[in-house]
Protein backbone atom coordinates (compact mmCIF):
# COMPACT_ATOMS: atom_id res chain seq x y z
CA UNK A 1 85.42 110.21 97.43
CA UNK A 2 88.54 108.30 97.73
CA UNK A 3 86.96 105.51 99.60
CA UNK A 4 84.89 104.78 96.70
CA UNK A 5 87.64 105.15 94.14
CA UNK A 6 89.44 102.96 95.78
CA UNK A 7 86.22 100.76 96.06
CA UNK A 8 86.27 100.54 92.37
CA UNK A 9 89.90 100.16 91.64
CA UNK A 10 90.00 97.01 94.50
CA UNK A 11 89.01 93.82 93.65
CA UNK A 12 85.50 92.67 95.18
CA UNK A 13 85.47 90.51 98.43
CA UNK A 14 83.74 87.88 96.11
CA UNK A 15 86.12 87.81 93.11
CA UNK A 16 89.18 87.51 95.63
CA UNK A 17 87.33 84.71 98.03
CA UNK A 18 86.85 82.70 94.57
CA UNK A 19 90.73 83.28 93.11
CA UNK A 20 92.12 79.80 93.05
CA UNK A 21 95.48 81.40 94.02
CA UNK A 22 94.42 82.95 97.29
CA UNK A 23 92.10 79.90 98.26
CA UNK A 24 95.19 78.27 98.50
CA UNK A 25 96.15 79.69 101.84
CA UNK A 26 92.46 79.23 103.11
CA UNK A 27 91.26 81.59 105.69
CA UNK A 28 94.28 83.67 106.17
CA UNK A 29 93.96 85.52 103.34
CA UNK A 30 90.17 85.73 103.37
CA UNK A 31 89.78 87.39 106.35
CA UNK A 32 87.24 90.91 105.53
CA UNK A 33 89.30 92.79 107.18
CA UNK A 34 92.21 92.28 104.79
CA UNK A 35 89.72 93.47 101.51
CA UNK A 36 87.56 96.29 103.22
CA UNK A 37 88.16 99.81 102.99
CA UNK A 38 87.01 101.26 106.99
CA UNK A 39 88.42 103.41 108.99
CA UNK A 40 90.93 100.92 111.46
CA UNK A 41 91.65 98.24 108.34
CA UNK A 42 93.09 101.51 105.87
CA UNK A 43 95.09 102.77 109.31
CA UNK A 44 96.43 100.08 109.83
CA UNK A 45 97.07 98.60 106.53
CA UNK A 46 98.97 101.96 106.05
CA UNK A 47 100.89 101.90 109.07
CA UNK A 48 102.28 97.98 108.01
CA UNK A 49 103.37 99.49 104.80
CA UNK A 50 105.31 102.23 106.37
CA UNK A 51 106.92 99.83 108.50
CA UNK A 52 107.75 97.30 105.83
CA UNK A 53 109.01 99.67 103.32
CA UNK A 54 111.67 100.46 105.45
CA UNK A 55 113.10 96.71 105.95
CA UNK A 56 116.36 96.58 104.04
CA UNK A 57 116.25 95.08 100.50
CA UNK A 58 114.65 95.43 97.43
CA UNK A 59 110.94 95.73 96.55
CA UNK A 60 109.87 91.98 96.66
CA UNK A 61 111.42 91.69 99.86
CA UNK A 62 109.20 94.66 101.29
CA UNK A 63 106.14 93.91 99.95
CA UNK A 64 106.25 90.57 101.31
CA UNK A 65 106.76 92.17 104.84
CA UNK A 66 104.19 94.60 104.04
CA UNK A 67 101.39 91.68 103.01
CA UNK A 68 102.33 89.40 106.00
CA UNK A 69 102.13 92.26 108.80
CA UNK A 70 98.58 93.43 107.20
CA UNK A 71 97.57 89.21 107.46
CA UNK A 72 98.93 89.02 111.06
CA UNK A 73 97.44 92.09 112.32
CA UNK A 74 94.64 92.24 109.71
CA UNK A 75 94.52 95.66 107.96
CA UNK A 76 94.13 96.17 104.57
CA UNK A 77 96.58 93.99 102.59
CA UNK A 78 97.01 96.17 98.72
CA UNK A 79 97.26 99.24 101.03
CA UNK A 80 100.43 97.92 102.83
CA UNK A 81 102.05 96.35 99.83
CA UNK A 82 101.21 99.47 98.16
CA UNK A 83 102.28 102.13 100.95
CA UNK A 84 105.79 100.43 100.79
CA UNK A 85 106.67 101.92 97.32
CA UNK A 86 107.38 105.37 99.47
CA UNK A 87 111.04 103.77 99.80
CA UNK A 88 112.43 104.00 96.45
CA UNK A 89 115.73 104.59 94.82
CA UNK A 90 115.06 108.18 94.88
CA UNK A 91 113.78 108.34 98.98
CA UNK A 92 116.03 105.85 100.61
CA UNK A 93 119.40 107.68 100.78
CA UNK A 94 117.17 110.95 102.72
CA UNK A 95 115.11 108.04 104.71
CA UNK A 96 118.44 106.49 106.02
CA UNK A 97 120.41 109.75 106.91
CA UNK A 98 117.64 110.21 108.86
CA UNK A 99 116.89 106.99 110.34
CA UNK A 100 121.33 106.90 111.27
CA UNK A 101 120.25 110.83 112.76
CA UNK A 102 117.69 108.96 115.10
CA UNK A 103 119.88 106.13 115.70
CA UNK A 104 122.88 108.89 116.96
CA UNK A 105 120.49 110.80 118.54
CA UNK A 106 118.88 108.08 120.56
CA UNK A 107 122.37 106.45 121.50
CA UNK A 108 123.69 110.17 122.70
CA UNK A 109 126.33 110.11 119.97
CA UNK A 110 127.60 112.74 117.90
CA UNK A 111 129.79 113.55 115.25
CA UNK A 112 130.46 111.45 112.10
CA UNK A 113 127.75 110.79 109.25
CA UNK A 114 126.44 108.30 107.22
CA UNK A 115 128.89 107.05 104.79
CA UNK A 116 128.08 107.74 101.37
CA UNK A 117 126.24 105.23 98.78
CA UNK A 118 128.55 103.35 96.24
CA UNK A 119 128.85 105.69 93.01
CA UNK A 120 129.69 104.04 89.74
CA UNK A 121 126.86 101.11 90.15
CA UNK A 122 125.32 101.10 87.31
CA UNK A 123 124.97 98.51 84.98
CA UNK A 124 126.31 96.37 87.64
CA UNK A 125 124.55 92.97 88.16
CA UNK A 126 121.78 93.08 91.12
CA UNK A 127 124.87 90.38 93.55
CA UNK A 128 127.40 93.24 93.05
CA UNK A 129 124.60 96.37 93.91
CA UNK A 130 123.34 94.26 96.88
CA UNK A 131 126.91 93.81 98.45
CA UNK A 132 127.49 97.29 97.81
CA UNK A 133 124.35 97.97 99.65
CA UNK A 134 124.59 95.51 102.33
CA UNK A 135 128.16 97.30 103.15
CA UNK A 136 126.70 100.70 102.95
CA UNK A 137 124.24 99.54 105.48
CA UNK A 138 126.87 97.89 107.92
CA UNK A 139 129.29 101.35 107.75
CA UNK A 140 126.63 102.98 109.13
CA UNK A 141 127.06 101.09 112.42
CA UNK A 142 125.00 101.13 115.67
CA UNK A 143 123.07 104.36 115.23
CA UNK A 144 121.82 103.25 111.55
CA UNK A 145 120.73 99.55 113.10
CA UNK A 146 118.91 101.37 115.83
CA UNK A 147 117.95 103.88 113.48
CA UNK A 148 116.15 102.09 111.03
CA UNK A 149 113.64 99.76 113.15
CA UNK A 150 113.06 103.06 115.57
CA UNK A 151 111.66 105.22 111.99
CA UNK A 152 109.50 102.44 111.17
CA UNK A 153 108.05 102.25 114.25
CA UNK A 154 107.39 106.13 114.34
CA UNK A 155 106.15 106.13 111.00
CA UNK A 156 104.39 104.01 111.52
CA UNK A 157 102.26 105.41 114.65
CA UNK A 158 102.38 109.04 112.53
CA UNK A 159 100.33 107.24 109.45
CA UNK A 160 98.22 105.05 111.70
CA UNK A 161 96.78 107.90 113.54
CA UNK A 162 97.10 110.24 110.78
CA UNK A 163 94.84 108.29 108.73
CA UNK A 164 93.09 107.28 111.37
CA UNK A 165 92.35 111.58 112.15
CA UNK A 166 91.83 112.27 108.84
CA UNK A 167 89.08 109.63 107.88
CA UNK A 168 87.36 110.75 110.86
CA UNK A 169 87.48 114.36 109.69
CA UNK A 170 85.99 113.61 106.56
CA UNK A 171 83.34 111.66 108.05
CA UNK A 172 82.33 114.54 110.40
CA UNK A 173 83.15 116.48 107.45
CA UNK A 174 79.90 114.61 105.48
CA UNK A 175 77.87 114.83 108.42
CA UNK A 176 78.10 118.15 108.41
CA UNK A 177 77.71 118.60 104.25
CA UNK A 178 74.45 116.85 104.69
CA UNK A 179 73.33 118.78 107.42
CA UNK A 180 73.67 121.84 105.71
CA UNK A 181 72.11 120.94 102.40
CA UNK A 182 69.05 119.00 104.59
CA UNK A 183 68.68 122.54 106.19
CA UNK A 184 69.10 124.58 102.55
CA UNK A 185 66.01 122.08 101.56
CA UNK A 186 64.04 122.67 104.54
CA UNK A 187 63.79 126.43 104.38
CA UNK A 188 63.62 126.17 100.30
CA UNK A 189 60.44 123.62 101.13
CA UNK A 190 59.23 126.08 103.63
CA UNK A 191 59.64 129.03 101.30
CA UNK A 192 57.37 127.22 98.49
CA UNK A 193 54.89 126.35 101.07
CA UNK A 194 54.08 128.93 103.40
């Protein structure tokens, strides 16, 4: 049900092979794989999106990532620029302290936490909230910078073979849905027709 959904919402194979904007870059970006919703290209385009949306930096910056992972591996392109929106203002702080938990964890440190965010930032220009950020980031040291890539990575393998285990369920799911309404028909035909 999703699947077609997002069949609907998508833009057609067609309509994006004839955009003047994306015939630009040729083949890269016309590759099927990049457009169609199956099974390994929605995995995958999910996993790049996890990934990406945990590069440092702002939105652009991630959905950029997120678009040229899904062209270099070729998964679904709008699913990784759209997966990446799960970092946001209000899941980045709680996506760090854990990443900089990982990053201690992993380098057999303990003790000491993640510096806290600059308060007082708003209404400043985007310069002065991307220094403040930027320091934020370096505070954190060794165990954030080993932290960060190392969450990526594992959520990244969690949503590729989550989606990949859940699209497989609902496919055995159907199978099974049409088995049992085939069989529901049968013995209704056979009941009619003795």
């Amino acid at each position: 049900m999703l699947r077609k959904h997002l069949r609907r919402v998508l833009p057609s194979h067609q309509s994006i092979r004839d955009n003047r904007y994306i015939a630009r870059f040729g083949h890269r970006l016309q590759h099927h794989n990049l457009w169609h919703l199956h099974r390994r290209s929605v995995a995958g385009g999910i996993a790049a999106g996890l990934f990406a949306g945990l590069i440092p930096g702002s939105n652009p910056v991630q959905f950029t990532a997120g678009a040229l992972l899904a062209v270099a591996f070729k998964v679904n392109l709008p699913l990784a620029v759209l997966v990446t929106l799960y970092s946001n203002p209000f899941t980045i702080v709680p996506l760090y302290w854990l990443a900089f938990k990982l990053g201690q964890l992993v380098l057999l440190q303990s003790g000491g936490d993640l510096p806290t965010f600059g308060v007082g930032l708003e209404g400043q220009n985007l310069s002065v909230w991307l220094g403040s950020a930027f320091q934020w980031l370096t505070s954190g040291g060794k165990p954030l910078l080993v932290g960060i890539p190392l969450l990526a990575i594992t959520l990244a393998f969690i949503g590729y073979f989550a989606t990949d285990w859940a699209w497989r369920a609902g496919v055995v799911w159907q199978w099974r849905d049409r088995r049992r309404q085939r069989q529901r028909r049968n013995r209704s035909h056979a009941r009619h027709n003795p």
